[in-house]
C-alpha atoms as a PDB file:
ATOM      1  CA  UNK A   1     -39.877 -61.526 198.800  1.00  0.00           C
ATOM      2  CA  UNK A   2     -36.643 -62.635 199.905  1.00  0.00           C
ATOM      3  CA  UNK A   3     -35.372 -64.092 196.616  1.00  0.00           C
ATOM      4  CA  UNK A   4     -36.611 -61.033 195.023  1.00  0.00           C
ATOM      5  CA  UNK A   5     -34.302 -59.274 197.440  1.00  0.00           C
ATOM      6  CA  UNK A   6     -31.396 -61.427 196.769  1.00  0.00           C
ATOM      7  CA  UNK A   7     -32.053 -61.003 192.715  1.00  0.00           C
ATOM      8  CA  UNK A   8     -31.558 -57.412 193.121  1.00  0.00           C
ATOM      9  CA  UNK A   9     -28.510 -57.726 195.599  1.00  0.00           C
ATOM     10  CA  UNK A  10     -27.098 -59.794 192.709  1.00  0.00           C
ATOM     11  CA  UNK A  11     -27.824 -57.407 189.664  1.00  0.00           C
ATOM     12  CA  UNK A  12     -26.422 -54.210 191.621  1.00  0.00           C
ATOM     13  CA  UNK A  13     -23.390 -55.840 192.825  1.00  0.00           C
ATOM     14  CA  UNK A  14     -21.950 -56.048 188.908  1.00  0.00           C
ATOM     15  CA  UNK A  15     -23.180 -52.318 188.350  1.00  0.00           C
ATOM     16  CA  UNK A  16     -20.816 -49.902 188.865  1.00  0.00           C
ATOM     17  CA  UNK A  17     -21.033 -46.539 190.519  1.00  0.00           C
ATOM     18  CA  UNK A  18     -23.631 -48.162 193.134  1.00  0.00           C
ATOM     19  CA  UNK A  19     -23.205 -46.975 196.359  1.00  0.00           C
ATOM     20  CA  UNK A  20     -26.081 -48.765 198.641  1.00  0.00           C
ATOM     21  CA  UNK A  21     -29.312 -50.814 198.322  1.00  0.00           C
ATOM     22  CA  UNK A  22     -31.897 -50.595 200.360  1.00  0.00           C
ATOM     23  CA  UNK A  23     -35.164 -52.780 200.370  1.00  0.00           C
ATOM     24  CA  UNK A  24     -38.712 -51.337 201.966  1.00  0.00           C
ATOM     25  CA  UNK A  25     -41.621 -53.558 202.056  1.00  0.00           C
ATOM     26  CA  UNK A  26     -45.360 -52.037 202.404  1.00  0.00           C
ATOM     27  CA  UNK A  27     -45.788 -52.400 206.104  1.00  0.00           C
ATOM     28  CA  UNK A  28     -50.048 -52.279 205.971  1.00  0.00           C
ATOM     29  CA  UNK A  29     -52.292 -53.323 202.608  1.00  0.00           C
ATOM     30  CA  UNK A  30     -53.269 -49.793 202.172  1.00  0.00           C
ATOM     31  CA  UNK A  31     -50.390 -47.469 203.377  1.00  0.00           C
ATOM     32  CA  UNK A  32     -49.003 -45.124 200.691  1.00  0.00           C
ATOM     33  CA  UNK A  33     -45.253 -45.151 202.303  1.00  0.00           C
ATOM     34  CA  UNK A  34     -44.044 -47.160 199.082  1.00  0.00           C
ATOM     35  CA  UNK A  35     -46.680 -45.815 196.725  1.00  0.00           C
ATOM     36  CA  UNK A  36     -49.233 -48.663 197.109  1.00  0.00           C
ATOM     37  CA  UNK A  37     -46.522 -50.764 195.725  1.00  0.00           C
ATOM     38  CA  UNK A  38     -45.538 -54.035 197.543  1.00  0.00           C
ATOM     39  CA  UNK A  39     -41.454 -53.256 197.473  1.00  0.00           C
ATOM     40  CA  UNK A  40     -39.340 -50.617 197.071  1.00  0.00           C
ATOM     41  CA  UNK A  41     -36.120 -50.852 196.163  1.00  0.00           C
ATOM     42  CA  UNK A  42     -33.914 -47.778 196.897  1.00  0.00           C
ATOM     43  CA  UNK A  43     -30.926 -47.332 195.032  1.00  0.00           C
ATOM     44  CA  UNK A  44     -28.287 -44.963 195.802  1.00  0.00           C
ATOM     45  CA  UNK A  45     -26.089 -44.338 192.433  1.00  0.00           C
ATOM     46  CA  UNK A  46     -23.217 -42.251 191.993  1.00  0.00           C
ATOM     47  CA  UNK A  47     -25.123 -41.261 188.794  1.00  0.00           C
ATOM     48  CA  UNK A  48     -28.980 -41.381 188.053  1.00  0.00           C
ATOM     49  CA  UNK A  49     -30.571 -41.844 184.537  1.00  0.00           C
ATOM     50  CA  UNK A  50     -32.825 -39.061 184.908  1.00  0.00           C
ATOM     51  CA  UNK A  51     -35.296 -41.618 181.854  1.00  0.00           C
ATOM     52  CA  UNK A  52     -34.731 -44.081 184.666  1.00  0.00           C
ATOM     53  CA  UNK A  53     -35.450 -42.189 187.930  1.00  0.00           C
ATOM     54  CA  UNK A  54     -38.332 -44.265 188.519  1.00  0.00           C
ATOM     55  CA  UNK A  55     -39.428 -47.770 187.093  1.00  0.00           C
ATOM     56  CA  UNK A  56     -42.158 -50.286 188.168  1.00  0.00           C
ATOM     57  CA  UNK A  57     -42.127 -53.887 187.849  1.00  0.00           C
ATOM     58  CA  UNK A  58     -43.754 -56.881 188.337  1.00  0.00           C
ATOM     59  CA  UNK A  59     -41.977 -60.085 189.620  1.00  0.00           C
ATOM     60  CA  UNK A  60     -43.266 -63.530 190.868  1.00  0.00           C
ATOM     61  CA  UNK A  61     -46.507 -61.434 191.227  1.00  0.00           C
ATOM     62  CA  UNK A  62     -44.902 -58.713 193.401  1.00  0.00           C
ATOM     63  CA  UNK A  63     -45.099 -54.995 192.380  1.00  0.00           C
ATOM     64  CA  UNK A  64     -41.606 -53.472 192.564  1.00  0.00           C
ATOM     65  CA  UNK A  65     -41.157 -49.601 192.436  1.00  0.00           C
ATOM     66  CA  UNK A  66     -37.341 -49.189 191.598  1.00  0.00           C
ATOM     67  CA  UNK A  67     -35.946 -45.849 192.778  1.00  0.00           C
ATOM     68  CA  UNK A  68     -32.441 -44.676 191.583  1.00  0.00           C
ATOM     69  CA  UNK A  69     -30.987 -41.089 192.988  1.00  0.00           C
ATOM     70  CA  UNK A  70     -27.672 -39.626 193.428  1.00  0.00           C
ATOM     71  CA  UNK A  71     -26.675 -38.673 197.445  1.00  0.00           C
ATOM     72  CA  UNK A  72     -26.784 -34.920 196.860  1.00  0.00           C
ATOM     73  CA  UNK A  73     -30.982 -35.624 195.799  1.00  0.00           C
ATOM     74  CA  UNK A  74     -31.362 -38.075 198.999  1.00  0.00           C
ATOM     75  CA  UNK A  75     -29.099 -35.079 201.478  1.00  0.00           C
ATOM     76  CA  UNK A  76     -32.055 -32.545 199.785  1.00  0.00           C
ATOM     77  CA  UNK A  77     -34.631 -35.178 200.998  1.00  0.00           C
ATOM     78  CA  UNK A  78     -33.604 -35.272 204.909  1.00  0.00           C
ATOM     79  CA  UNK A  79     -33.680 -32.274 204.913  1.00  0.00           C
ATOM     80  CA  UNK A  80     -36.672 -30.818 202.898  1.00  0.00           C
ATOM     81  CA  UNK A  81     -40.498 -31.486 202.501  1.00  0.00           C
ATOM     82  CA  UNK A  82     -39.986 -32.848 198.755  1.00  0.00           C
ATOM     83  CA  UNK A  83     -40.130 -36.178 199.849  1.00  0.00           C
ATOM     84  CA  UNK A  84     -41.331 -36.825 203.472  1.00  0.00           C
ATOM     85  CA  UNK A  85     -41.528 -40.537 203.121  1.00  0.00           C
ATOM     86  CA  UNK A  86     -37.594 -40.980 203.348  1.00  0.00           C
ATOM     87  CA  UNK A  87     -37.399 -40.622 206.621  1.00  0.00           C
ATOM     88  CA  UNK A  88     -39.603 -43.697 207.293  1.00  0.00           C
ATOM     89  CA  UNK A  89     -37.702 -45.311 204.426  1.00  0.00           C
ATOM     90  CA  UNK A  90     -34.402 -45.237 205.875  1.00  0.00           C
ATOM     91  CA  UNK A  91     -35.467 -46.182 209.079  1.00  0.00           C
ATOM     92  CA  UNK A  92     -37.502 -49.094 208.146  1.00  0.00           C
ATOM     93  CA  UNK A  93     -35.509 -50.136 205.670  1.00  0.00           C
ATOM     94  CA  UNK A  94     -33.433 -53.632 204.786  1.00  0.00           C
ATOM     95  CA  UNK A  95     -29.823 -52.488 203.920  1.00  0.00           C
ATOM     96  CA  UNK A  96     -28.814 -55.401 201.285  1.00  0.00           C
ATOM     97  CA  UNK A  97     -25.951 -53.146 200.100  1.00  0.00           C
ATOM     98  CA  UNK A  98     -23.920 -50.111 201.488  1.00  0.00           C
ATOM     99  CA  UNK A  99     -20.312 -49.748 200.473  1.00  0.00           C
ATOM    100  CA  UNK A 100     -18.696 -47.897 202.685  1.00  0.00           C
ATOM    101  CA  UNK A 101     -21.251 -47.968 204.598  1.00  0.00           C
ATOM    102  CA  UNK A 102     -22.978 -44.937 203.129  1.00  0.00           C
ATOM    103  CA  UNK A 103     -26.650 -45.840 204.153  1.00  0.00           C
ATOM    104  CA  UNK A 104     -25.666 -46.788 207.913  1.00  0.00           C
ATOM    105  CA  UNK A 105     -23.764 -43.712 208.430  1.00  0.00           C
ATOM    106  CA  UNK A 106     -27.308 -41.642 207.247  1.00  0.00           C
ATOM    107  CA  UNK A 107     -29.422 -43.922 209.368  1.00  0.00           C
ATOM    108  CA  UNK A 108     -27.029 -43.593 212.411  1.00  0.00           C
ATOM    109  CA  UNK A 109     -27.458 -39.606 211.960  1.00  0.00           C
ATOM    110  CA  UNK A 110     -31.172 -40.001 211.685  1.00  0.00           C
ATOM    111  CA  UNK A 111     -30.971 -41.745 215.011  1.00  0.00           C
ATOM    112  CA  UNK A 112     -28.535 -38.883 216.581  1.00  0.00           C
ATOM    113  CA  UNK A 113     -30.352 -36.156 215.002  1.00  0.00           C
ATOM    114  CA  UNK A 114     -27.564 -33.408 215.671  1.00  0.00           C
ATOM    115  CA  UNK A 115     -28.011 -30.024 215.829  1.00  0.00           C
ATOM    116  CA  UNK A 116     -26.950 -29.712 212.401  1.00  0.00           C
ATOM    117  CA  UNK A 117     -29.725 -31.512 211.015  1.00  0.00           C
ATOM    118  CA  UNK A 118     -31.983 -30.182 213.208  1.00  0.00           C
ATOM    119  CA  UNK A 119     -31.273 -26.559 211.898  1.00  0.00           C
ATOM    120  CA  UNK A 120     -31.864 -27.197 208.813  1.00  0.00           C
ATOM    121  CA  UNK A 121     -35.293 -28.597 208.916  1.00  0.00           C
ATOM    122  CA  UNK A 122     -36.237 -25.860 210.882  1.00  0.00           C
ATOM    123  CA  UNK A 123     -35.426 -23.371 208.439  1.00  0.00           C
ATOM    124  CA  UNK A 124     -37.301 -25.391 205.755  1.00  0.00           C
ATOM    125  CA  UNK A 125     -40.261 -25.973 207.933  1.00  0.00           C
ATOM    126  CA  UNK A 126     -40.657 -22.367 209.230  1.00  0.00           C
ATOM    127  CA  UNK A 127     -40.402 -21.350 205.854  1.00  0.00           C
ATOM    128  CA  UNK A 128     -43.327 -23.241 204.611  1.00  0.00           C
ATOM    129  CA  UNK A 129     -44.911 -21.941 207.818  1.00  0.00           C
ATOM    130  CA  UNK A 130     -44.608 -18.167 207.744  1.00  0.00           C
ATOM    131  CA  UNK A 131     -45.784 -18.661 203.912  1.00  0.00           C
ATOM    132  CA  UNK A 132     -49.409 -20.829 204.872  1.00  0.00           C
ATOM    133  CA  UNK A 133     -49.502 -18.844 207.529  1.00  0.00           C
ATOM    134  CA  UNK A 134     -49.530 -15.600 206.080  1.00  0.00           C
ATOM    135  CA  UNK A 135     -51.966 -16.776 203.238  1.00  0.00           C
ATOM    136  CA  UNK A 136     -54.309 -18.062 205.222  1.00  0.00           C
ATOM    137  CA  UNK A 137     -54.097 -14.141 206.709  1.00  0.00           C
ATOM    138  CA  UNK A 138     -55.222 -13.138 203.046  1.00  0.00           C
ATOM    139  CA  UNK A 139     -57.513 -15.629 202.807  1.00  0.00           C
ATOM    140  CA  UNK A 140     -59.265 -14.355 205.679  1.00  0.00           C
ATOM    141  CA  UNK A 141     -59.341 -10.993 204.831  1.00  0.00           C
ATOM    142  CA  UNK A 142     -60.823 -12.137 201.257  1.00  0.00           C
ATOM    143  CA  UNK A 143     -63.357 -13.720 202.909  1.00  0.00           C
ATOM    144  CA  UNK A 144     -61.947 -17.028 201.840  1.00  0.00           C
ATOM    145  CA  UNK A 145     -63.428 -19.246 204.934  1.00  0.00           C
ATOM    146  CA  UNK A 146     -62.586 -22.649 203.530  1.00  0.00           C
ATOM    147  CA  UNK A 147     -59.210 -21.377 201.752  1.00  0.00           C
ATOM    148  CA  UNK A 148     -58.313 -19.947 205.557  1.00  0.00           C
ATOM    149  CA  UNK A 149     -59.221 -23.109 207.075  1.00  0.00           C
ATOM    150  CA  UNK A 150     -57.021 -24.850 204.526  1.00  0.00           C
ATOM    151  CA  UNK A 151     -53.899 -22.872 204.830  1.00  0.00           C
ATOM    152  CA  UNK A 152     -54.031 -22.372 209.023  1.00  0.00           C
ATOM    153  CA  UNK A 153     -54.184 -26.307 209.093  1.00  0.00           C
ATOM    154  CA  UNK A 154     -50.824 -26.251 207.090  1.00  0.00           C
ATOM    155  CA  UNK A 155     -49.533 -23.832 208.800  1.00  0.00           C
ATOM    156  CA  UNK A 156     -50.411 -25.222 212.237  1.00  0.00           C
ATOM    157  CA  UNK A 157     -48.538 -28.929 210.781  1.00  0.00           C
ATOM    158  CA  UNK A 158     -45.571 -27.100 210.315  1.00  0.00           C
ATOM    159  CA  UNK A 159     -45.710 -25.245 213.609  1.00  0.00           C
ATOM    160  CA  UNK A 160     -45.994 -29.089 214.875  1.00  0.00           C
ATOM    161  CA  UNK A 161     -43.006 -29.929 212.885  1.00  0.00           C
ATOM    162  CA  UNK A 162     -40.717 -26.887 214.307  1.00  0.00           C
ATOM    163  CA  UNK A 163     -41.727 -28.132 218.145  1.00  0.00           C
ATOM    164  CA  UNK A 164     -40.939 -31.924 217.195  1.00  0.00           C
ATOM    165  CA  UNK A 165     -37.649 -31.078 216.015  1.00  0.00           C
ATOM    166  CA  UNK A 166     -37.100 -29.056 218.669  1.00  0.00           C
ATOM    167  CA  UNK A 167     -37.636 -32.154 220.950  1.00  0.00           C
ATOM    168  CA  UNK A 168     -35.604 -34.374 219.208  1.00  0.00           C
ATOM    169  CA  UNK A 169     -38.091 -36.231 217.186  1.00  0.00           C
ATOM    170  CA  UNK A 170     -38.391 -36.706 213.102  1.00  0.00           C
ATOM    171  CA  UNK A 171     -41.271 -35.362 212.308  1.00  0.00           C
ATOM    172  CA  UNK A 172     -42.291 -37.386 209.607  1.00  0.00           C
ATOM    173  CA  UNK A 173     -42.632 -40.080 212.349  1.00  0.00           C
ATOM    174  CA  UNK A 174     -45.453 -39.142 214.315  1.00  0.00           C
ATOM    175  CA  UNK A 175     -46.796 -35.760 214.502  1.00  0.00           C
ATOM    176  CA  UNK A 176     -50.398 -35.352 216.435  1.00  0.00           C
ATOM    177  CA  UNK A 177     -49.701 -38.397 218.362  1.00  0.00           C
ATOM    178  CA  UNK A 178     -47.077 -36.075 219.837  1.00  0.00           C
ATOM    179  CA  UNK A 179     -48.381 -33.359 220.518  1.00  0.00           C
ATOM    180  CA  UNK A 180     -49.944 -34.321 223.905  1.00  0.00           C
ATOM    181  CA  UNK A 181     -47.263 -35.397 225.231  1.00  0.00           C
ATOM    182  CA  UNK A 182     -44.218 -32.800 223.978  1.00  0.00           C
ATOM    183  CA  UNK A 183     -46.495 -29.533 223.114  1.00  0.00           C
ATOM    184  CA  UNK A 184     -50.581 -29.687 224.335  1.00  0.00           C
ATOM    185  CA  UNK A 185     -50.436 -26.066 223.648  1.00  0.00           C
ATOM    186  CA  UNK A 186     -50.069 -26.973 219.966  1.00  0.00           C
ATOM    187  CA  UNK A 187     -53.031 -30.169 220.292  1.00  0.00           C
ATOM    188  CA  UNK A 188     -55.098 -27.768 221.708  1.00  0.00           C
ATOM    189  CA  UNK A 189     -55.159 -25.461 218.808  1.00  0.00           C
ATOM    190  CA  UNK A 190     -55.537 -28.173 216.311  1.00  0.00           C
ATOM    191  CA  UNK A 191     -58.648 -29.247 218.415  1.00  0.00           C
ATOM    192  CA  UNK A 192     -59.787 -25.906 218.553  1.00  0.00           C
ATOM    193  CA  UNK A 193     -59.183 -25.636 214.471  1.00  0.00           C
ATOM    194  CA  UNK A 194     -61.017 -29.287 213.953  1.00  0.00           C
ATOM    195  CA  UNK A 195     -63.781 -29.867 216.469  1.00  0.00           C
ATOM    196  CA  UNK A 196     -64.641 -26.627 218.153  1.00  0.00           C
ATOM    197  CA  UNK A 197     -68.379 -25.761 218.208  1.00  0.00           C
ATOM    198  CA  UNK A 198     -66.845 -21.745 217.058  1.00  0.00           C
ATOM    199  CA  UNK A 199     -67.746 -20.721 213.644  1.00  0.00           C
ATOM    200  CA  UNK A 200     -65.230 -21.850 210.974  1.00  0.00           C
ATOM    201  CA  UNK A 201     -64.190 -17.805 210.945  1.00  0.00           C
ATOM    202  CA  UNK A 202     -63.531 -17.478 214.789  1.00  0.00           C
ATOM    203  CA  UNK A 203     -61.497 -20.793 215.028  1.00  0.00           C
ATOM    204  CA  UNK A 204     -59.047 -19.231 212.013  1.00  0.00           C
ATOM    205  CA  UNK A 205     -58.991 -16.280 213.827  1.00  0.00           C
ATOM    206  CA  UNK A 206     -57.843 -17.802 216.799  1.00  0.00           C
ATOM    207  CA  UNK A 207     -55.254 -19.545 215.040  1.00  0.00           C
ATOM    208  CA  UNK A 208     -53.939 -17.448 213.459  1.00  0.00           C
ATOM    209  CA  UNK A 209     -53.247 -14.888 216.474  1.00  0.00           C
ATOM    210  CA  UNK A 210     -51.276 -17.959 218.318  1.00  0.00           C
ATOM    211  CA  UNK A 211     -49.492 -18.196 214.678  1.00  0.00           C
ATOM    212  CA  UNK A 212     -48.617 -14.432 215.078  1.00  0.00           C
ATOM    213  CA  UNK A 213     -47.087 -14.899 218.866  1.00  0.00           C
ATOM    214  CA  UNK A 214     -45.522 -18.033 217.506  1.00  0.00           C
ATOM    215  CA  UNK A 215     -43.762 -15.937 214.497  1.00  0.00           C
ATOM    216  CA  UNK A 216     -42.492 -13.226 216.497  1.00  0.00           C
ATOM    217  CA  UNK A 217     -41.441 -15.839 219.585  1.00  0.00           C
ATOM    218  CA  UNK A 218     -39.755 -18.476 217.036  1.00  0.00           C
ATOM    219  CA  UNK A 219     -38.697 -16.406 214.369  1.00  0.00           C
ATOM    220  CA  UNK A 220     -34.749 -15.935 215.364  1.00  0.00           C
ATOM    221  CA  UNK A 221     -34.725 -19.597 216.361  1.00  0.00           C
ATOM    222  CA  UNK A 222     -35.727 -21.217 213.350  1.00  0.00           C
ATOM    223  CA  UNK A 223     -33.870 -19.351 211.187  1.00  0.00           C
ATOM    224  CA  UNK A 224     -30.334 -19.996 213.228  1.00  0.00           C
ATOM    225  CA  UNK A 225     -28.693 -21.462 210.670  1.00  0.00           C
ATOM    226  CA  UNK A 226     -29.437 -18.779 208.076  1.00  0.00           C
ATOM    227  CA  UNK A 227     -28.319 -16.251 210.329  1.00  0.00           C
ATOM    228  CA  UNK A 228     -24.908 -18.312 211.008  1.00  0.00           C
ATOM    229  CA  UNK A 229     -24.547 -17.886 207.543  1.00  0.00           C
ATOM    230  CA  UNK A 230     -25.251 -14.334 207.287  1.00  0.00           C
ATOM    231  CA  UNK A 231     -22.317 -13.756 210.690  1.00  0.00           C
ATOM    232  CA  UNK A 232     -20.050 -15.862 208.484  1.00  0.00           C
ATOM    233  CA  UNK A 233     -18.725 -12.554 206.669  1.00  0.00           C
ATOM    234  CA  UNK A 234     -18.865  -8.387 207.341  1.00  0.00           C
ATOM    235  CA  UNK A 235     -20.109  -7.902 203.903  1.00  0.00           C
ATOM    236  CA  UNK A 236     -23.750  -7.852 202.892  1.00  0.00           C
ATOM    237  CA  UNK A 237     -25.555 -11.196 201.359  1.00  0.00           C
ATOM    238  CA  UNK A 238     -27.573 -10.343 197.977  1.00  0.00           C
ATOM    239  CA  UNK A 239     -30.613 -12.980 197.852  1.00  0.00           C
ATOM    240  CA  UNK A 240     -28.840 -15.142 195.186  1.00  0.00           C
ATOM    241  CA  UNK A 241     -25.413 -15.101 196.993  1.00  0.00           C
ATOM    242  CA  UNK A 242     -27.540 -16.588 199.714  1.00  0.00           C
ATOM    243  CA  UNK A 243     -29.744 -19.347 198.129  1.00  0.00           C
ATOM    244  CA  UNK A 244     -25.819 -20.235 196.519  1.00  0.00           C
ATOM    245  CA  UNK A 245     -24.584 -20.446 199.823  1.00  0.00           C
ATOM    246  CA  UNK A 246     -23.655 -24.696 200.446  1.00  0.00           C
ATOM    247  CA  UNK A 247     -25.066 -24.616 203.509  1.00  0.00           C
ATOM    248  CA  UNK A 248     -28.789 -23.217 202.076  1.00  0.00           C
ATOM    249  CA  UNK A 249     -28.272 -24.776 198.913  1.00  0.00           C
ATOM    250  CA  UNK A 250     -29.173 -28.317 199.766  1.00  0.00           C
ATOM    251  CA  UNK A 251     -32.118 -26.519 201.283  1.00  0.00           C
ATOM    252  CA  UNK A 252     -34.153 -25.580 198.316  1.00  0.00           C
ATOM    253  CA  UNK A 253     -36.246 -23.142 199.762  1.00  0.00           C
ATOM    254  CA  UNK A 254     -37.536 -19.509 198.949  1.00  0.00           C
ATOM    255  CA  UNK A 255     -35.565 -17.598 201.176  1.00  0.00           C
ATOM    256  CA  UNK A 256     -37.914 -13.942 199.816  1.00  0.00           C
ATOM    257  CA  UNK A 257     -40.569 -14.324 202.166  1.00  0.00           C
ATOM    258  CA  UNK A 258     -37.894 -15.080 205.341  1.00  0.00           C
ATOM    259  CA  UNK A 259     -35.736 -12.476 204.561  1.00  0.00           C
ATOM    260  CA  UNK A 260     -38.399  -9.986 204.318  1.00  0.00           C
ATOM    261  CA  UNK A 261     -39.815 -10.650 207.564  1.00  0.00           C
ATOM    262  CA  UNK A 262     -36.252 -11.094 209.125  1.00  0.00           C
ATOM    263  CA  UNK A 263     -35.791  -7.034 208.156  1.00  0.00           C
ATOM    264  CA  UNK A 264     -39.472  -5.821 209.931  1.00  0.00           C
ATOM    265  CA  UNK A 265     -38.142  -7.446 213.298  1.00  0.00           C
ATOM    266  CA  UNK A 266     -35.380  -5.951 212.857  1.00  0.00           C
ATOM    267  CA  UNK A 267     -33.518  -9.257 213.031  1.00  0.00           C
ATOM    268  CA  UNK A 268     -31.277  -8.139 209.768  1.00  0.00           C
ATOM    269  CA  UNK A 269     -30.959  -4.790 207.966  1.00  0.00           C
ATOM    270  CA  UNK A 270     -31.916  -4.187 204.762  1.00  0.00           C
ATOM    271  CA  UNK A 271     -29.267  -2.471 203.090  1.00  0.00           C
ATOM    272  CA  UNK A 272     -29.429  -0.171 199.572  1.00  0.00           C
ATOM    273  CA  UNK A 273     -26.031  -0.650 197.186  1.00  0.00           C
ATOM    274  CA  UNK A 274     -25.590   1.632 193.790  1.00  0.00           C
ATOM    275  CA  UNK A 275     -24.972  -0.772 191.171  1.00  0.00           C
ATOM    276  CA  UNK A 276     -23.926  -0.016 187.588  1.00  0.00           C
ATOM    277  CA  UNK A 277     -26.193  -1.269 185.378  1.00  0.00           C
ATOM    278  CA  UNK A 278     -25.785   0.184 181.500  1.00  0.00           C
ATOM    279  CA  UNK A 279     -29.398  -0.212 180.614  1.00  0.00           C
ATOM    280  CA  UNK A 280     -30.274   1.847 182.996  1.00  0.00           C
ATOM    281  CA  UNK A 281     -28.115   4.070 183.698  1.00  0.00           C
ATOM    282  CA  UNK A 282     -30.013   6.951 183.644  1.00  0.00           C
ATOM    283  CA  UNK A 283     -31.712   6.056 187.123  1.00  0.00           C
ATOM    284  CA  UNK A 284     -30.253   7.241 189.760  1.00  0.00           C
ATOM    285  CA  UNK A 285     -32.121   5.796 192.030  1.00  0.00           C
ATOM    286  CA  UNK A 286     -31.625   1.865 191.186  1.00  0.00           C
ATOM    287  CA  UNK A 287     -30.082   0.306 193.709  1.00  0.00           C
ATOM    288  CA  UNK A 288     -29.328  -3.381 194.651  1.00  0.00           C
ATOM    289  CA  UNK A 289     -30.598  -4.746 197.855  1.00  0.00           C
ATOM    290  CA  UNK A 290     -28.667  -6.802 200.116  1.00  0.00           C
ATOM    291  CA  UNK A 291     -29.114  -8.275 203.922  1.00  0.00           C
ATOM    292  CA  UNK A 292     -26.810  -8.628 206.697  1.00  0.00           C
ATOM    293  CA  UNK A 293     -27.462  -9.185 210.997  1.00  0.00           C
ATOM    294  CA  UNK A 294     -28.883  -6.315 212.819  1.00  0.00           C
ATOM    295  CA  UNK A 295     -26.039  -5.439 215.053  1.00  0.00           C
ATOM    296  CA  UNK A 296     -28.150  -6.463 217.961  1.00  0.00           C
ATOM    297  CA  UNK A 297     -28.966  -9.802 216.346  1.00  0.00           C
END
């Protein structure tokens, strides 16, 4: 493995427009954290192939999955659900190289986990949240058991997530393992959603009303860095100027949902603007909307 390593230390230090190199090896025979390959190489590029995002190879009988992305695709990964595994990557990872020391710097704010950072996976996880969450409401009311059961388990993960971050801790390190320790209010539930001798109905059902106390209790929180965002100017945000924003860009998540049930808490306002549109001019009543903070938030 190690002159596999140093073959691919060698190739990448001729290449230009490499930033760092980073070499994972499959800790267990059957863990999926490199794909069920035996190394992974990551490669940090100031410019991807997008025909040669992802190659596999096969050299003195070891299975190599080469992975080549640009910094603004791994910044979307810390911070998103897209790829969980990158976390774990970084962490585990053999730096072979790092000019400028690009991948320490990342692995050193892993460690600190600022505030920051913190913000902005709670935005992304309470997003992803409210949404199961409020399917697995609909689910219910279809009569959807198994579909509720589904989307309350989800929902319940990323209600894990929100407390580990809160804590401190990466959640794609440990999540239920946690739980005892930093939130048994949380491990209870999942218990109660996995093992109880309830029907499958009254377990989503009581679920789902700790999700509702948990929305209402955790929605201003979670969504702090949106509404620093939303303070940063008097004027109101449409929903594009918003996704555009640099801050929420890197984010890539539906802000619809959020924003929706920011305005019936009364969190942010909803407010109507005439726009002229020449199609349809003829409507008086069209009207763009836009968000900004409730004066009170």
């Amino acid at each position: 493995m190690e002159s596999i390593k140093a073959f691919y230390k060698t190739i990448y230090e001729r290449q230009s427009g490499i930033i760092s190199l980073m070499a994972i090896t499959n800790p267990y025979d059957y863990s999926p954290l490199i794909d069920g390959m035996d190394l992974l190489l990551l490669v940090i590029s100031e410019q991807a192939d997008a025909d040669r995002e992802t190659e596999h190879v096969r050299m003195q009988g070891v299975h190599i999955q080469l992975r080549t992305i640009e910094p603004k695709r791994l910044e979307r990964w810390l911070t998103g659900v897209e790829n969980r595994s990158i976390i774990q990557w970084l962490m585990r990872g053999d730096i072979l190289l790092d000019h400028g020391d690009y991948l320490a710097h990342i692995r050193q704010r892993l460690v600190e986990f600022p505030e920051a950072l913190r913000e902005q996976k709670r935005l992304v996880e309470f997003a992803a949240f409210l949404r199961t969450y409020l399917q697995a409401k609909q689910d219910l009311q279809d009569t959807n058991l198994l579909d509720a059961h589904s989307n309350i388990l989800s929902a319940l993960h990323h209600w894990a997530h929100i407390a580990l971050i809160d804590e401190g801790i990466h959640p794609e390190l440990t999540v239920w393992r946690q739980m005892r320790k930093y939130q048994p209010g949380i491990y209870k539930l999942y218990e109660e959603l996995t093992v109880s001798p309830e029907t499958l109905e009254q377990r989503v059902k009581l679920v789902l009303l700790a999700c509702e106390f948990s929305v209402l209790s955790n929605m201003k929180s979670s969504c702090s860095l949106l509404m620093k965002v939303m303070h940063s100017r008097a004027e109101p945000w449409s929903i594009m100027e918003l996704h555009r924003h640099p801050d929420l860009l890197v984010l890539h998540v539906d802000l619809s949902l959020v924003l929706q049930k920011l305005v019936k808490r009364g969190i942010i306002d909803e407010v109507a603007i005439l726009t002229y549109q020449e199609e349809i001019e003829d409507l008086a009543d069209y009207m763009e909307l836009r968000y900004r903070p409730a004066q009170e938030a």
